[in-house]
C-alpha atoms as a PDB file:
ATOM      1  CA  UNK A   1       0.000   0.000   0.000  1.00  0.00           C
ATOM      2  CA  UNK A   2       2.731   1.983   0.452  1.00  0.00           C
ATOM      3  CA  UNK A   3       1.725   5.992   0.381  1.00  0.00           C
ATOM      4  CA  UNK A   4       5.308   6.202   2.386  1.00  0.00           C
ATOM      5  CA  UNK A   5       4.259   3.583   4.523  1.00  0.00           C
ATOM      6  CA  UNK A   6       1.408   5.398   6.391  1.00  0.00           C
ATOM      7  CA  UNK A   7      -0.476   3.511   8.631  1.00  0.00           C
ATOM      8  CA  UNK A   8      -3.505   1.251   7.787  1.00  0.00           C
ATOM      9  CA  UNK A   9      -6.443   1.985  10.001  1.00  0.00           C
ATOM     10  CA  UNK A  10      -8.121  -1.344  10.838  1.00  0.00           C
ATOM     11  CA  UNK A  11     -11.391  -0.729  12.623  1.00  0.00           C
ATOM     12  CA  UNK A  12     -12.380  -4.199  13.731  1.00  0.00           C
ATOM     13  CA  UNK A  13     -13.861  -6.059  17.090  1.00  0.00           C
ATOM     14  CA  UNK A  14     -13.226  -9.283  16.414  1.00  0.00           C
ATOM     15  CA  UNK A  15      -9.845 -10.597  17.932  1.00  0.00           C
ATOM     16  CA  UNK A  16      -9.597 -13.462  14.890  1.00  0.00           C
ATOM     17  CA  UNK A  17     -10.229 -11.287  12.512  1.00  0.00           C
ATOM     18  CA  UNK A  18      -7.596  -8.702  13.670  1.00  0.00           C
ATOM     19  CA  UNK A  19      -4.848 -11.133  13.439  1.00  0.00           C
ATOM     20  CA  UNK A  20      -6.016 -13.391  10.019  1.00  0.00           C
ATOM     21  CA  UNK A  21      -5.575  -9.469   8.703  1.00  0.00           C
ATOM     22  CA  UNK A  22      -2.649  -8.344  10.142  1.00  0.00           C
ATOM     23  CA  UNK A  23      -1.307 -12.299   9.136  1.00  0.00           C
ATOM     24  CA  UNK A  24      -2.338 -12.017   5.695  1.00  0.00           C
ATOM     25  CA  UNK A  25      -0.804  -8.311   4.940  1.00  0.00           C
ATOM     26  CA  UNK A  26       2.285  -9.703   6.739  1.00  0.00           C
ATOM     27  CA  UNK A  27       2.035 -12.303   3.930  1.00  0.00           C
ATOM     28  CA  UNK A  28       2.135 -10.053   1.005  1.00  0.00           C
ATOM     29  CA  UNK A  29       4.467  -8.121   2.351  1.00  0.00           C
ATOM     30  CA  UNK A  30       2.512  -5.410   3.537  1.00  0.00           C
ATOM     31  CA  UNK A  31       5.145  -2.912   5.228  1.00  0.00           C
ATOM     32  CA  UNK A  32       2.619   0.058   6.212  1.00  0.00           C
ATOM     33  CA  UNK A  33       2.253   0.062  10.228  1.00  0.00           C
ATOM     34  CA  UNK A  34      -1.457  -1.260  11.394  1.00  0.00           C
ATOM     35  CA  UNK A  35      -3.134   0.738  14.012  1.00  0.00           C
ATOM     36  CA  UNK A  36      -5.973  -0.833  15.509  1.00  0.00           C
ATOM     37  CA  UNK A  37      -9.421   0.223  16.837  1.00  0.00           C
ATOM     38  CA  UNK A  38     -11.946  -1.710  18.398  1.00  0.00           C
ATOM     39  CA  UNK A  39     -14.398   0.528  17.415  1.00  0.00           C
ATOM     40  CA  UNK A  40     -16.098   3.828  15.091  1.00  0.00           C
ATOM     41  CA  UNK A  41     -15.948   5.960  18.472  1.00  0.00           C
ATOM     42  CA  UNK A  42     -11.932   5.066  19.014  1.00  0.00           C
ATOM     43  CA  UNK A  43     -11.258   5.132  15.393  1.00  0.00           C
ATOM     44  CA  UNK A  44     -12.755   8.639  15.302  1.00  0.00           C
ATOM     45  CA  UNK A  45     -11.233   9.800  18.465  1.00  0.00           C
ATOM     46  CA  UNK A  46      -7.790   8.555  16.967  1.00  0.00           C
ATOM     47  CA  UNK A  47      -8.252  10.261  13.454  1.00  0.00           C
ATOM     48  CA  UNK A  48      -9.141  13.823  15.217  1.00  0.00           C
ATOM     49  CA  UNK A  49      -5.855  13.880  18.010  1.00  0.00           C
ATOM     50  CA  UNK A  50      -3.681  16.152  15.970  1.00  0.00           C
ATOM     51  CA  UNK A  51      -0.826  14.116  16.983  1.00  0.00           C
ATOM     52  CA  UNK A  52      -1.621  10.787  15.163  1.00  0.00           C
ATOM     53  CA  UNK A  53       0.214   9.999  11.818  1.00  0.00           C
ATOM     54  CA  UNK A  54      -3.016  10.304   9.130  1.00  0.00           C
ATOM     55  CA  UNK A  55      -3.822   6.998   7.922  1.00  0.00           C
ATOM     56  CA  UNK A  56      -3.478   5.872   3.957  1.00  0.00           C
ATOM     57  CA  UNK A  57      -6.582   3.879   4.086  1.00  0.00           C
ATOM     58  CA  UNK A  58      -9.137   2.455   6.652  1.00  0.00           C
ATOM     59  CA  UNK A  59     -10.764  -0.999   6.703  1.00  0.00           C
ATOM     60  CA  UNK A  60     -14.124  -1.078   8.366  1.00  0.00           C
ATOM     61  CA  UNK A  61     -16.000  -3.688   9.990  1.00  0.00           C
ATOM     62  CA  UNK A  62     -19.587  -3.122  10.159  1.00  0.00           C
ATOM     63  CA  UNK A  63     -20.847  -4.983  13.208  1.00  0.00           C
ATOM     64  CA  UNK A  64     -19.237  -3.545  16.386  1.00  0.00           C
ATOM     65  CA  UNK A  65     -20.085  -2.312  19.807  1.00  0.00           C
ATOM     66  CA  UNK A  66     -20.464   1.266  20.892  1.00  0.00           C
ATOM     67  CA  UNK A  67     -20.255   2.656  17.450  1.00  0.00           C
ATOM     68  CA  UNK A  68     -20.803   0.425  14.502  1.00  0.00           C
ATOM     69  CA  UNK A  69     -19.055   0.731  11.260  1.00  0.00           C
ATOM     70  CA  UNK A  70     -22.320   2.825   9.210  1.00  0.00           C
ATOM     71  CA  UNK A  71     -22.517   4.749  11.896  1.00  0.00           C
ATOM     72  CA  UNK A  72     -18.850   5.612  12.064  1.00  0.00           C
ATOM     73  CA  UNK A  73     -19.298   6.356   7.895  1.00  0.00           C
ATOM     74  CA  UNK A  74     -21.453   8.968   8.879  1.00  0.00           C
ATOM     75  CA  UNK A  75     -19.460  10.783  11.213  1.00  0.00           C
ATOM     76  CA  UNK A  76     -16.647  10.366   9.198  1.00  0.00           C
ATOM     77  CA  UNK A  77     -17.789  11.450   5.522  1.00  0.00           C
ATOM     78  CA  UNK A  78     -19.960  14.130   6.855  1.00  0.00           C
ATOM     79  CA  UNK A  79     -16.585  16.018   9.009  1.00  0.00           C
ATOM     80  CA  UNK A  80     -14.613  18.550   6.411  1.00  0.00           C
ATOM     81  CA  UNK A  81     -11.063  16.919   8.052  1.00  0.00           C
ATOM     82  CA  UNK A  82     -12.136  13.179   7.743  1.00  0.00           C
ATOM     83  CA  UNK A  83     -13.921  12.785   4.678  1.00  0.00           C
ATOM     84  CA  UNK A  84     -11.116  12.074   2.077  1.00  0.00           C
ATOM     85  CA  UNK A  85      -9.881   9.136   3.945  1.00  0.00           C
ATOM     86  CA  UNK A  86     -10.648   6.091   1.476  1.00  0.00           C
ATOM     87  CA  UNK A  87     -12.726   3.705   4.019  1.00  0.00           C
ATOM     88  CA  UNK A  88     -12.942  -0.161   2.531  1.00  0.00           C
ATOM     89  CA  UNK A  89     -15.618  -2.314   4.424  1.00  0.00           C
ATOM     90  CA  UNK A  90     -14.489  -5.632   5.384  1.00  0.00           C
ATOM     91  CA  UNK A  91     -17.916  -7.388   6.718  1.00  0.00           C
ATOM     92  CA  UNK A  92     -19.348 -11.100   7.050  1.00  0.00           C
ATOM     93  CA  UNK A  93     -22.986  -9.174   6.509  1.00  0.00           C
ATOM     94  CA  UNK A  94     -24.631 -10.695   3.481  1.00  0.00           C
ATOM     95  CA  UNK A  95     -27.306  -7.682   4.251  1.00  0.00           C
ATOM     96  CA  UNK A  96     -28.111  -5.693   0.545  1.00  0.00           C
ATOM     97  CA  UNK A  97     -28.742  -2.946   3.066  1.00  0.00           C
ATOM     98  CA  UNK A  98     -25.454  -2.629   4.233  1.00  0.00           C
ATOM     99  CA  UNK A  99     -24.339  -2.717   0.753  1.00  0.00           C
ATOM    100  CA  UNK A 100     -26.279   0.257  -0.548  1.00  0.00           C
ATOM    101  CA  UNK A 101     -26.183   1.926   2.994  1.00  0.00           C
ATOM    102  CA  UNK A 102     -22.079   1.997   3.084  1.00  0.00           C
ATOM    103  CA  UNK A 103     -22.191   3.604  -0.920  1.00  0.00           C
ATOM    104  CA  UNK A 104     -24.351   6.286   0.040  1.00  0.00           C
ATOM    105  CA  UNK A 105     -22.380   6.748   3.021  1.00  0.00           C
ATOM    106  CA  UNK A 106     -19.049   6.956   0.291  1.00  0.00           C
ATOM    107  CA  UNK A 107     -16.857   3.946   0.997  1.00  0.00           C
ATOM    108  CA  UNK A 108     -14.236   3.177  -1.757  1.00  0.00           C
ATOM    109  CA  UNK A 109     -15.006  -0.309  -1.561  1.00  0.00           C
ATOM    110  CA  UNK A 110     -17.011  -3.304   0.022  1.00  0.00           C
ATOM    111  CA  UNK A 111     -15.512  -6.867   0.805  1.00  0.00           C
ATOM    112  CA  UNK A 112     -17.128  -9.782   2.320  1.00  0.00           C
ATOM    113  CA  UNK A 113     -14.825 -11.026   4.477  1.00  0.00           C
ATOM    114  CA  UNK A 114     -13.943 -14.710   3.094  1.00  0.00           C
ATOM    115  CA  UNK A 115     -13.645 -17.797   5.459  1.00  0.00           C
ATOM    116  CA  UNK A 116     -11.045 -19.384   3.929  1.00  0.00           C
ATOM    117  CA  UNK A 117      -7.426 -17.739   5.054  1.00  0.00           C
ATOM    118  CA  UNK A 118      -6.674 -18.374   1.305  1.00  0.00           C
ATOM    119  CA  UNK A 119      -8.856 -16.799  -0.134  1.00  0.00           C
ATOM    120  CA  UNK A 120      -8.341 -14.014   2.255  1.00  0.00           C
ATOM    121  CA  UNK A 121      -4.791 -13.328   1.464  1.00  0.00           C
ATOM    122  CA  UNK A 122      -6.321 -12.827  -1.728  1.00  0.00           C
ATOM    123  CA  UNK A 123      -8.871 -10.416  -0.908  1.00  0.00           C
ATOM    124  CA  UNK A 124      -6.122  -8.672   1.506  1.00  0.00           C
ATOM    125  CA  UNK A 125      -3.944  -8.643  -1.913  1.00  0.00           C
ATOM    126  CA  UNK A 126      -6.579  -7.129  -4.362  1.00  0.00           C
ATOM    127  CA  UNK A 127      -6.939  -4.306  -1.565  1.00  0.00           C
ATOM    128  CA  UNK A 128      -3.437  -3.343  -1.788  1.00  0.00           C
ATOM    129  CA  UNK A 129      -3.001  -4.014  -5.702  1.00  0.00           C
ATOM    130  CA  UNK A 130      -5.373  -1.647  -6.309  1.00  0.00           C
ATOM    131  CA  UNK A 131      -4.010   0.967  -3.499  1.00  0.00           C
ATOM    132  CA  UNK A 132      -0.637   1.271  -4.260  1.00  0.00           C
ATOM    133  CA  UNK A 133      -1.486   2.337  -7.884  1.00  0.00           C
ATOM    134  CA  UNK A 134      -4.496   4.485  -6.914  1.00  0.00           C
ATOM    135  CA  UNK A 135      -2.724   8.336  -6.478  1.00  0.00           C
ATOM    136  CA  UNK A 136      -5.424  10.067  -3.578  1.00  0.00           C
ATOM    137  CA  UNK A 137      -5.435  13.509  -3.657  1.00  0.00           C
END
């Protein structure tokens, strides 16, 4: 992903699915730094402290506590500072509504998270592929 190595945001709950993602960018040789969030409430707090290096690219879950991932979207693509970020969901929901609901809301992309580590990497692979040639403004 590169984008001088900024850090991924990974917005996720889930403990497994933390470290088959942080596994599977290891495997493809994934150098940018992963800073993690349990939640949209932390992951908002972090991207508003001045101090804290502005990620290249953040990959949402949508089924969390406290804040849930379309409810982070719309705090996040209706703030001036936060709304350029490219935000990729990474969900097990088969919901259509989550679908359409995360467009509207302006993500860059929507990825059901696979079971199979495999097929994973792969999905992990496509995501930085398509990144690292992608110039953001």
């Amino acid at each position: 992903m590169k984008l001088a190595n900024k850090p991924l945001l990974l917005v996720e709950d889930d403990q497994v699915d933390v470290m088959t993602i942080k596994r599977a960018l290891k495997e493809i040789h994934v150098a940018n730094p992963v800073v993690h969030m349990e939640n949209g409430e932390d992951a908002i707090n972090y991207l508003r402290e001045p101090g804290n290096e502005r990620p290249c690219i953040i990959l949402l879950d949508l089924n969390m506590p406290v804040m849930s991932g379309l409810e982070f979207l719309q705090v996040v693509k209706n703030d001036e500072a936060l709304r350029r970020f490219p935000v990729i969901v990474l969900t097990t929901s088969e919901e259509q509504q989550d679908k359409l609901n995360s467009f509207n809301l302006g993500v860059a992309g929507y990825m059901a998270k696979p079971v199979d580590y495999r097929q994973f990497v792969e999905v992990m692979r496509s995501i930085d592929l398509y990144w690292t040639i992608s110039e953001l403004p």
